[in-house]
PDB file of N, CA and C in Angstrom:
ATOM      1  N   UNK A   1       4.019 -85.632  98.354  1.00  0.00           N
ATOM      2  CA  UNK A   1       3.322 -86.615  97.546  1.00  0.00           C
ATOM      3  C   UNK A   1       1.855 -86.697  97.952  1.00  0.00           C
ATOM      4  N   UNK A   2       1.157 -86.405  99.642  1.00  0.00           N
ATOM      5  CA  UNK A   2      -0.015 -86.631  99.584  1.00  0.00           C
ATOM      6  C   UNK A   2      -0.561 -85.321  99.113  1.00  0.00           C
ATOM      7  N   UNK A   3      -0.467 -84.263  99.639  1.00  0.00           N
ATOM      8  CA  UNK A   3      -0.986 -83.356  99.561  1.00  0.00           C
ATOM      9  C   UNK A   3      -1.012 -83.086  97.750  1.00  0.00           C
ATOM     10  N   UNK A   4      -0.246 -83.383  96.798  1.00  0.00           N
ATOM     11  CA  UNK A   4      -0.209 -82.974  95.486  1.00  0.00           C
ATOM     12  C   UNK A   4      -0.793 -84.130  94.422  1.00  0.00           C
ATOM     13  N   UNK A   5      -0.903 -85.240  94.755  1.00  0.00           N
ATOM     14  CA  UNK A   5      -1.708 -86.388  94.411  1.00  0.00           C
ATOM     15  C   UNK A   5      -0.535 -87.030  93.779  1.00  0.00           C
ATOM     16  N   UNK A   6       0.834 -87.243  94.110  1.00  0.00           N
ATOM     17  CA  UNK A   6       1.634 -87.731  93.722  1.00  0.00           C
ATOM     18  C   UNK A   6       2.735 -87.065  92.825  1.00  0.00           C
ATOM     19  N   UNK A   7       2.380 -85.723  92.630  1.00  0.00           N
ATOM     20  CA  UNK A   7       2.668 -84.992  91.510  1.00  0.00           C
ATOM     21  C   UNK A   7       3.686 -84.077  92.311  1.00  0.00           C
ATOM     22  N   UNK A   8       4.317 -83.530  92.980  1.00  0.00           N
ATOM     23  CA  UNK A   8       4.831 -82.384  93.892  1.00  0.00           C
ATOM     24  C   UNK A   8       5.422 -82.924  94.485  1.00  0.00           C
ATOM     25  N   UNK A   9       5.783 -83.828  94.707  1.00  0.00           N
ATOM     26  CA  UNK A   9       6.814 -84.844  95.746  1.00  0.00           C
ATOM     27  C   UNK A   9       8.314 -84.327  96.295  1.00  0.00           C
ATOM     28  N   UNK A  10       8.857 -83.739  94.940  1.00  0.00           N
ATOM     29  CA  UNK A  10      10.240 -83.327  94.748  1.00  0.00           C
ATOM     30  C   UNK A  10      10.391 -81.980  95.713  1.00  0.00           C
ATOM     31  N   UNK A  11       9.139 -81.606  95.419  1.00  0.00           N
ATOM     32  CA  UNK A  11       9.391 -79.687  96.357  1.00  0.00           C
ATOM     33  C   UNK A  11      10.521 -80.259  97.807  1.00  0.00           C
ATOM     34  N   UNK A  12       9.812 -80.728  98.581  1.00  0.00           N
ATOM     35  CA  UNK A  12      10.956 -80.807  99.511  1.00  0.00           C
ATOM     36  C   UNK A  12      11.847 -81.227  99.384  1.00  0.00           C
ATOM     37  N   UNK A  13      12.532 -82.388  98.850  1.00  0.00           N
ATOM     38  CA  UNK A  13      13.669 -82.225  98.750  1.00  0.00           C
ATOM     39  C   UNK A  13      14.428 -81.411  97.721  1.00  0.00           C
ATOM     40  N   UNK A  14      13.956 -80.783  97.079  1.00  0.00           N
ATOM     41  CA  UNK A  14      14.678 -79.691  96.280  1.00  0.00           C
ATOM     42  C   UNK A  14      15.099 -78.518  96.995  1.00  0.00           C
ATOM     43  N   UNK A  15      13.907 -78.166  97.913  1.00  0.00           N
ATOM     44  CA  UNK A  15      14.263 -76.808  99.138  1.00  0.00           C
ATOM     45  C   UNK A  15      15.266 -76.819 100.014  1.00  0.00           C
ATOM     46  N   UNK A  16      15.507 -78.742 100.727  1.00  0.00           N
ATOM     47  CA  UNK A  16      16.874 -79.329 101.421  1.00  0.00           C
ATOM     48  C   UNK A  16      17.785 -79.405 100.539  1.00  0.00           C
ATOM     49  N   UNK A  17      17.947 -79.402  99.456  1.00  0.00           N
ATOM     50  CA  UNK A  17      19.121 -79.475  98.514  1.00  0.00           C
ATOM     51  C   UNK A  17      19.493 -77.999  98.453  1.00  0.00           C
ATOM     52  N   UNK A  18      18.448 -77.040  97.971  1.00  0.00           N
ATOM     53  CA  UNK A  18      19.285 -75.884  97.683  1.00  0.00           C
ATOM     54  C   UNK A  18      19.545 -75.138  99.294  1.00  0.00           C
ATOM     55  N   UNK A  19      18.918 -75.357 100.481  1.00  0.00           N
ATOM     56  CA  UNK A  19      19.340 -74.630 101.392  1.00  0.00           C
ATOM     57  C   UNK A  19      20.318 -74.947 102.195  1.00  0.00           C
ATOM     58  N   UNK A  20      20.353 -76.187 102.554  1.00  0.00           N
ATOM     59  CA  UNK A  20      21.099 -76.945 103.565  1.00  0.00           C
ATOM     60  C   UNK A  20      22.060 -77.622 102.954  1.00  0.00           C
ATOM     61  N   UNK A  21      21.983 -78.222 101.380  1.00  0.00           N
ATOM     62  CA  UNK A  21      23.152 -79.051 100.582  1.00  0.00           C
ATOM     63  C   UNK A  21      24.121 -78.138 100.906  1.00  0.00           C
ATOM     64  N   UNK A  22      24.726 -77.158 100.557  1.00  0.00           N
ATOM     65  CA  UNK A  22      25.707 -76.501 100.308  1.00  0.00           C
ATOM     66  C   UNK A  22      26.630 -76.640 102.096  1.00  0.00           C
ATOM     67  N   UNK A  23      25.999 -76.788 103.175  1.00  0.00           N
ATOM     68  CA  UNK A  23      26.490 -76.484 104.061  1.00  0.00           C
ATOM     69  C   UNK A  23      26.932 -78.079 104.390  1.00  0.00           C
ATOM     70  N   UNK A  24      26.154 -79.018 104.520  1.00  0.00           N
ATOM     71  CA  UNK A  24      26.699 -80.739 105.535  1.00  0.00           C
ATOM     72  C   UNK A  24      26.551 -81.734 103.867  1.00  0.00           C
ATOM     73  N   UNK A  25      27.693 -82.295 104.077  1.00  0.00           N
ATOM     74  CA  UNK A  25      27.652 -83.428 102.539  1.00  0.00           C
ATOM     75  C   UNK A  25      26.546 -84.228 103.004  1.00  0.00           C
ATOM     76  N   UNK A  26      26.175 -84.455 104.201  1.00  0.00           N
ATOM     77  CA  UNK A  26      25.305 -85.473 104.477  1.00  0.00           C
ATOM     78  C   UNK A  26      23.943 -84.761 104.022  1.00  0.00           C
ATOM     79  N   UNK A  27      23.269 -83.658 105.025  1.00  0.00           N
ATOM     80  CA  UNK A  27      22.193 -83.643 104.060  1.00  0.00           C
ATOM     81  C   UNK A  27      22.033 -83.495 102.243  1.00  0.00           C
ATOM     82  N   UNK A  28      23.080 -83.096 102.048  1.00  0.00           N
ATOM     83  CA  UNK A  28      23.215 -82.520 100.358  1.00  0.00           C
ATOM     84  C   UNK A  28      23.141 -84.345  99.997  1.00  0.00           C
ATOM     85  N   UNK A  29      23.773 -85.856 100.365  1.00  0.00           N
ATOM     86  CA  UNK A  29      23.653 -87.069  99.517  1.00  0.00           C
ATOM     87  C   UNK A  29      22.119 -87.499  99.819  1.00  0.00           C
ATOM     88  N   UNK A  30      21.420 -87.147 101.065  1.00  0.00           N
ATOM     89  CA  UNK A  30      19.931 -87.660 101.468  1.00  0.00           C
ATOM     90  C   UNK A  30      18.885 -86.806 100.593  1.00  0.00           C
ATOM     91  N   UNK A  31      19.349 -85.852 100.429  1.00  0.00           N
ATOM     92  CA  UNK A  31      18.561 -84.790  99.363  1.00  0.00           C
ATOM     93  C   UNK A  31      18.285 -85.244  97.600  1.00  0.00           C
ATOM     94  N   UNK A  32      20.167 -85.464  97.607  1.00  0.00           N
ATOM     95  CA  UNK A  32      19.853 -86.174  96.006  1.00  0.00           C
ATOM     96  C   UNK A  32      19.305 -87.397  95.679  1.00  0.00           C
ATOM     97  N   UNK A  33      19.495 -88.423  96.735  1.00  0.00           N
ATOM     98  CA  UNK A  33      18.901 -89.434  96.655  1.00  0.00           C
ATOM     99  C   UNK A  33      17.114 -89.351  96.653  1.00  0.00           C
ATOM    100  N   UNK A  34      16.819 -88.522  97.575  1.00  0.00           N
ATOM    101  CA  UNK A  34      15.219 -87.828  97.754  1.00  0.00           C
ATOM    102  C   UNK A  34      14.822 -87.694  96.384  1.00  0.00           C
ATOM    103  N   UNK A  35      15.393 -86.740  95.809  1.00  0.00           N
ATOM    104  CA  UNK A  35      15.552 -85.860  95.187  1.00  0.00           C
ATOM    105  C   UNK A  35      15.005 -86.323  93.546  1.00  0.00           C
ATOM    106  N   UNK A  36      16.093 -87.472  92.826  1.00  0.00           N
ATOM    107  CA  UNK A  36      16.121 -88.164  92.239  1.00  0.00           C
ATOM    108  C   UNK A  36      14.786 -89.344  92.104  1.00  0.00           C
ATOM    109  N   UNK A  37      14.641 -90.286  93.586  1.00  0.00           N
ATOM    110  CA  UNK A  37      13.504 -90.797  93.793  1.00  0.00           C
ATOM    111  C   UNK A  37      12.374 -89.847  93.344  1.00  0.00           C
ATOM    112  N   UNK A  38      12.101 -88.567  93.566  1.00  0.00           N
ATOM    113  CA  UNK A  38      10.763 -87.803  93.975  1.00  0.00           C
ATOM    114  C   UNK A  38      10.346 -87.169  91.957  1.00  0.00           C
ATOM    115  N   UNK A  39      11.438 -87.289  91.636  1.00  0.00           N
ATOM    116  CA  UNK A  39      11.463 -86.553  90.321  1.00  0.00           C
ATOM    117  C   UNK A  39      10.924 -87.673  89.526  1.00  0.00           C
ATOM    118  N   UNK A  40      11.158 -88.897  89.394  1.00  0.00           N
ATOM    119  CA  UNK A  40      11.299 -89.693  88.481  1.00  0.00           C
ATOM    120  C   UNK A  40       9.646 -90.556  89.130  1.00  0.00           C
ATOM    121  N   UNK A  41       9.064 -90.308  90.603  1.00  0.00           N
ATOM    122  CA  UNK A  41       7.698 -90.629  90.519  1.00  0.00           C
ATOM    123  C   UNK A  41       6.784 -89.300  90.294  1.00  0.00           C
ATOM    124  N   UNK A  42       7.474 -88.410  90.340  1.00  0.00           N
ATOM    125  CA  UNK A  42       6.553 -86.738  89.980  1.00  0.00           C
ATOM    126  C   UNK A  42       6.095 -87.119  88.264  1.00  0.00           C
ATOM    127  N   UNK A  43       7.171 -87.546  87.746  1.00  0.00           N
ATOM    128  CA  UNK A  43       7.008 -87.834  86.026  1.00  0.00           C
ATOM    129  C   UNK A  43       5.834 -88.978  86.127  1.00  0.00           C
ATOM    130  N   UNK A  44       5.946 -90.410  86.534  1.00  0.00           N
ATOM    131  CA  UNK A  44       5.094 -91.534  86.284  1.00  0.00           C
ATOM    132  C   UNK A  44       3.830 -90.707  87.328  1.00  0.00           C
ATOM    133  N   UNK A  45       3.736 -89.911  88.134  1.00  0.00           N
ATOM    134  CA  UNK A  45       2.535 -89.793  88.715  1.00  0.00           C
ATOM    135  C   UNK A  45       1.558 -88.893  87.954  1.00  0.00           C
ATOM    136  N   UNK A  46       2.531 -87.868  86.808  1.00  0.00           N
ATOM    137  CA  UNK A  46       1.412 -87.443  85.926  1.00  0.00           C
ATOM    138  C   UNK A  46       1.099 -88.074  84.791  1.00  0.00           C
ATOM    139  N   UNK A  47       2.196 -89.095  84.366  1.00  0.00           N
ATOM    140  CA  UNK A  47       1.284 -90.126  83.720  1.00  0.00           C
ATOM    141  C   UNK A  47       0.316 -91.177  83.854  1.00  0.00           C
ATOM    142  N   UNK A  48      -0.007 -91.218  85.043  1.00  0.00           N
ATOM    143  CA  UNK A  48      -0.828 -91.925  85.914  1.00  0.00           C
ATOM    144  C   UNK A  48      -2.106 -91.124  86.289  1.00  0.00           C
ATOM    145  N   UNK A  49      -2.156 -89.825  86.133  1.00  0.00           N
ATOM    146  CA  UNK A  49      -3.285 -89.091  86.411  1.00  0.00           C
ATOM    147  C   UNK A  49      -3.752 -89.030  84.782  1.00  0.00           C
ATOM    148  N   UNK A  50      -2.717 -88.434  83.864  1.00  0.00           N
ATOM    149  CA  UNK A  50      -3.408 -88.657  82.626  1.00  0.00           C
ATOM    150  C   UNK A  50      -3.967 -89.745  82.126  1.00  0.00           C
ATOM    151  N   UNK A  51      -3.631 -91.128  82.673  1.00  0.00           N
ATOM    152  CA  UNK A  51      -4.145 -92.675  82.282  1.00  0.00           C
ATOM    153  C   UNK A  51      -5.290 -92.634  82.879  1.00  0.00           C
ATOM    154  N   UNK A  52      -5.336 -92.145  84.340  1.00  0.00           N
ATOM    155  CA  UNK A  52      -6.757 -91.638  85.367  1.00  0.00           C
ATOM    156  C   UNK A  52      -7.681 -91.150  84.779  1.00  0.00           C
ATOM    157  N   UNK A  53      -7.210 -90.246  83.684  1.00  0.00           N
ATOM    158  CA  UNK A  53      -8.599 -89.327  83.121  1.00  0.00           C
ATOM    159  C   UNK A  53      -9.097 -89.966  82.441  1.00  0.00           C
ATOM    160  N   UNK A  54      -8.803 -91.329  81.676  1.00  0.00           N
ATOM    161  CA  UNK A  54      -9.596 -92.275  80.758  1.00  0.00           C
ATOM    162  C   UNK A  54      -9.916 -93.584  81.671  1.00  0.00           C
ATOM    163  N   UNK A  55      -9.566 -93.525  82.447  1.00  0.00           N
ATOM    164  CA  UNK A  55      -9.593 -94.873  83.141  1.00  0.00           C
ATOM    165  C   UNK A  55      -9.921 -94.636  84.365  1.00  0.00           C
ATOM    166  N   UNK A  56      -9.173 -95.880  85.526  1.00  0.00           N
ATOM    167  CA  UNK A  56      -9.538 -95.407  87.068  1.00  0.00           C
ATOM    168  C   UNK A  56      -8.506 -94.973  87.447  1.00  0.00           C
ATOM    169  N   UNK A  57      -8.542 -94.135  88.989  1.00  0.00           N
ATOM    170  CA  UNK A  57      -7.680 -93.076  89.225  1.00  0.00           C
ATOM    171  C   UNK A  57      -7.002 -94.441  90.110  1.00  0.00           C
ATOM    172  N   UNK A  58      -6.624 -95.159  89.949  1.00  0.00           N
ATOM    173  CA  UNK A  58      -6.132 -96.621  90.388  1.00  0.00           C
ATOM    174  C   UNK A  58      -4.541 -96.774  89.894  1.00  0.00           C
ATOM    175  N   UNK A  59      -4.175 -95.870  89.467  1.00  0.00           N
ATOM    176  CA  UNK A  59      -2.727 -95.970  89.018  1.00  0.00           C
ATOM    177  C   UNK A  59      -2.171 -94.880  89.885  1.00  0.00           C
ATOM    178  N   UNK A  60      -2.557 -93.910  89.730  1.00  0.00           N
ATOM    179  CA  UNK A  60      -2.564 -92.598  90.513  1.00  0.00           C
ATOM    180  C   UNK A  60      -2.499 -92.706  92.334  1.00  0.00           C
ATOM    181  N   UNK A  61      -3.248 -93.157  92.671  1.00  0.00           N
ATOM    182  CA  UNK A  61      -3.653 -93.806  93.978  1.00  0.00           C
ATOM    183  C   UNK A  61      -1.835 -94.566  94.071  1.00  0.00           C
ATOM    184  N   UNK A  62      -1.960 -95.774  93.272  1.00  0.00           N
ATOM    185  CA  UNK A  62      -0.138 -96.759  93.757  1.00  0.00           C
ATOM    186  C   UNK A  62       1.172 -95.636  93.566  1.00  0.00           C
ATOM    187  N   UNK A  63       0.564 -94.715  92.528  1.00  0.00           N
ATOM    188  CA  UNK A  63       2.181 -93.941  92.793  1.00  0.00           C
ATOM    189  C   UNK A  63       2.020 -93.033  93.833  1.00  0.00           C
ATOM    190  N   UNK A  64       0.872 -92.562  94.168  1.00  0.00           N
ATOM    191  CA  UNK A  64       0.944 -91.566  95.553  1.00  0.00           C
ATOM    192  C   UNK A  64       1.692 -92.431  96.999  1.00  0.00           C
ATOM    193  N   UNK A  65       1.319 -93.775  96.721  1.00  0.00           N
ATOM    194  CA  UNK A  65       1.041 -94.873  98.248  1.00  0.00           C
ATOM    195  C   UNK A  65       2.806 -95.013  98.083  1.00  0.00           C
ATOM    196  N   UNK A  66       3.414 -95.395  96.643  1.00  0.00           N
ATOM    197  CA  UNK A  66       4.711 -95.537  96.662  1.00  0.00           C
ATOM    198  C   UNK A  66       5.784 -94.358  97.157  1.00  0.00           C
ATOM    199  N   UNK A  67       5.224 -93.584  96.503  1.00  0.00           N
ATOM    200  CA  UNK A  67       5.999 -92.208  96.748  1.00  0.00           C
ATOM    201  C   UNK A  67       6.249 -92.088  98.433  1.00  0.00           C
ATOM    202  N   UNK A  68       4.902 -91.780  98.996  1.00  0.00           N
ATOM    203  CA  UNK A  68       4.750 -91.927 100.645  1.00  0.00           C
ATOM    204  C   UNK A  68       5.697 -93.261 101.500  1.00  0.00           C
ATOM    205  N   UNK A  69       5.478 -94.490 101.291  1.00  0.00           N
ATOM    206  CA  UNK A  69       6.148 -95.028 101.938  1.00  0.00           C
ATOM    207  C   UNK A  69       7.168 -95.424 101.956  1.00  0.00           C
ATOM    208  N   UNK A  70       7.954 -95.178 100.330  1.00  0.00           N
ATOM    209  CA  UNK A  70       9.558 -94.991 100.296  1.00  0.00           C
ATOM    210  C   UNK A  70      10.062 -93.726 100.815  1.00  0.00           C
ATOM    211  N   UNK A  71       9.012 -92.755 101.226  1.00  0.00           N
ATOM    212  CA  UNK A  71       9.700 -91.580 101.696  1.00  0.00           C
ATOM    213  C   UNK A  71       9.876 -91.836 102.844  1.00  0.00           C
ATOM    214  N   UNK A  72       8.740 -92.153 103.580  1.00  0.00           N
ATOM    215  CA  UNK A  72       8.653 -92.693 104.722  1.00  0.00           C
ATOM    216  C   UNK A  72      10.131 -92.789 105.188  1.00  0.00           C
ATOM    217  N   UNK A  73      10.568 -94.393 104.835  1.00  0.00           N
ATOM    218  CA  UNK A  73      11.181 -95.111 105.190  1.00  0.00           C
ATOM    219  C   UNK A  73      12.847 -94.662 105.210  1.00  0.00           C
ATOM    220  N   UNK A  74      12.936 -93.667 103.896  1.00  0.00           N
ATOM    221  CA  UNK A  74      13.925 -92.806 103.622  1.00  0.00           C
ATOM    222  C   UNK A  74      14.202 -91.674 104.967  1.00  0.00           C
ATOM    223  N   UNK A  75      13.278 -91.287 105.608  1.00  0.00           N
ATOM    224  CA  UNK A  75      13.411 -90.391 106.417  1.00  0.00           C
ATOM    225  C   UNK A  75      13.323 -91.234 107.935  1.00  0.00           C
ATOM    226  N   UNK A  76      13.110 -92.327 108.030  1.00  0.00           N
ATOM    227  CA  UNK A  76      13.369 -93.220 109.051  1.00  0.00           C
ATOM    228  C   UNK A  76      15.437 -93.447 109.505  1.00  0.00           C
ATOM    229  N   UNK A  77      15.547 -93.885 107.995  1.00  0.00           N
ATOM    230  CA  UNK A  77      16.609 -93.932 107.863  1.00  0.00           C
ATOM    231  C   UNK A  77      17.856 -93.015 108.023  1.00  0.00           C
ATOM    232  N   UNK A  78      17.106 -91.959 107.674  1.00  0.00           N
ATOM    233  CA  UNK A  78      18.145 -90.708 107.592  1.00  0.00           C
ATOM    234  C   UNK A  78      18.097 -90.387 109.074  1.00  0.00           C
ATOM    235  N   UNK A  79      17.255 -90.155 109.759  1.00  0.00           N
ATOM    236  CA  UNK A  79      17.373 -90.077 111.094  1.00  0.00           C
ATOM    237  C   UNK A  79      17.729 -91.074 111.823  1.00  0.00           C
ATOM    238  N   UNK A  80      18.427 -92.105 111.658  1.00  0.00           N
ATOM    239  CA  UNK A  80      19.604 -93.331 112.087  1.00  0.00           C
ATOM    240  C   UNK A  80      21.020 -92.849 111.404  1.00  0.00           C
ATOM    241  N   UNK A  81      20.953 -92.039 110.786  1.00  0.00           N
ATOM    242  CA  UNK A  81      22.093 -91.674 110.187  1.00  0.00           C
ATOM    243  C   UNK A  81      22.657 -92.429 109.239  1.00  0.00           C
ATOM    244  N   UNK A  82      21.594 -93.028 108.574  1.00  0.00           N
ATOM    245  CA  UNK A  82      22.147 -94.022 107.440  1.00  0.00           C
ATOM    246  C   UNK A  82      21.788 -93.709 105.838  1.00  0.00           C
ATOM    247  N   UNK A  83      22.403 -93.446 104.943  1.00  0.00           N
ATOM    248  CA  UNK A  83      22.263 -93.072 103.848  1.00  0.00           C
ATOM    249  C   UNK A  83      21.249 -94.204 102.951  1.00  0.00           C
ATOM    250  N   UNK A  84      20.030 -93.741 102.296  1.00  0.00           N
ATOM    251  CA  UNK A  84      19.132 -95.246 102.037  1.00  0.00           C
ATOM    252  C   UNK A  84      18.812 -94.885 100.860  1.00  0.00           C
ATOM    253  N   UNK A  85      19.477 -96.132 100.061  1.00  0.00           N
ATOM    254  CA  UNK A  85      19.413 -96.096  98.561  1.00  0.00           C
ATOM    255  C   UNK A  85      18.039 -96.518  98.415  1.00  0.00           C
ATOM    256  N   UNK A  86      17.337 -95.650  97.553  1.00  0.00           N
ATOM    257  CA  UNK A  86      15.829 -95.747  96.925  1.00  0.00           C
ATOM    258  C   UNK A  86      16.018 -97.107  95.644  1.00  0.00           C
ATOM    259  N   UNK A  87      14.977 -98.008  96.074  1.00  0.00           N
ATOM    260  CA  UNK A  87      14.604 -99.016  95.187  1.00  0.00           C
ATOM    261  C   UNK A  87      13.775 -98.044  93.776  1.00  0.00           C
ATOM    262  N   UNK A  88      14.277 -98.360  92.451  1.00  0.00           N
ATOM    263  CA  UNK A  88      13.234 -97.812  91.417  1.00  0.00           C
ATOM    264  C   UNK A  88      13.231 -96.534  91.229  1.00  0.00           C
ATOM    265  N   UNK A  89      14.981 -95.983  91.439  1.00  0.00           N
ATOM    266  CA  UNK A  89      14.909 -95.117  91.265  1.00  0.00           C
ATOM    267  C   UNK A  89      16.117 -94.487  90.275  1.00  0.00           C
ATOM    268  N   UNK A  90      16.220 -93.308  89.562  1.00  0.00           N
ATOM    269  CA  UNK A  90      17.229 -93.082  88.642  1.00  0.00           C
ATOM    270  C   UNK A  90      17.837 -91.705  89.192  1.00  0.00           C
ATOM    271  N   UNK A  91      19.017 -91.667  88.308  1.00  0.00           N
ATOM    272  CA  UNK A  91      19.895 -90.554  88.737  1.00  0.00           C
ATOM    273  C   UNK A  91      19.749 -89.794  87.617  1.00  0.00           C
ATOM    274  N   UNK A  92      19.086 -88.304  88.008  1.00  0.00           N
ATOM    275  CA  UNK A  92      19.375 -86.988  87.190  1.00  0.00           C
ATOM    276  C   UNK A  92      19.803 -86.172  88.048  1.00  0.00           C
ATOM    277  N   UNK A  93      20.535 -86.171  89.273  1.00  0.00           N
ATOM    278  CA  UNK A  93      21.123 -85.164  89.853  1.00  0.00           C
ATOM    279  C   UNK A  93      21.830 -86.136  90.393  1.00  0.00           C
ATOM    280  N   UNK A  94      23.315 -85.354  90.462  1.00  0.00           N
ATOM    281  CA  UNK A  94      24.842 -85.867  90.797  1.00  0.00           C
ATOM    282  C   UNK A  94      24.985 -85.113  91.748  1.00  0.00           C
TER     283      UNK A  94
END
């Protein structure tokens, strides 16, 4: 999410889904949950850069900051070994 301006978020957990899902159920449910979260702010973050190009890059900026510190916190979690349901987020991968 920082490095892509909010837009690229999903790459990693898509790379933990297809390499490592198949082998531990645990990383494969922290992945989709990632996964799901990262897709559905990858979508609002390029509508937020396109709102940027007429406006201020001020929308763009909150979905990068969101993206980052629910990941954050997601990967806090996962390394407690606790599965952490993403606030604001939808399911396109089962």
């Amino acid at each position: 999410m920082l490095v892509s301006g909010g837009v690229l978020g999903f790459v990693a957990p898509l790379i933990a889904y297809s390499v490592k899902g198949p082998q531990s159920p645990a990383v494969r449910a922290h992945a989709v949950a990632a996964l799901n979260f990262q897709i559905l702010w990858s979508i609002i973050g390029i509508v937020a850069y396109l709102i940027g190009c007429f406006a201020a890059f001020i929308p763009t900026f909150i979905v990068t900051v969101i993206g980052i510190v629910f990941g954050v916190i997601a990967g806090i979690k996962a390394n407690e070994g606790q599965l952490y349901r993403y606030p604001m987020s939808a399911n396109f991968i089962k």
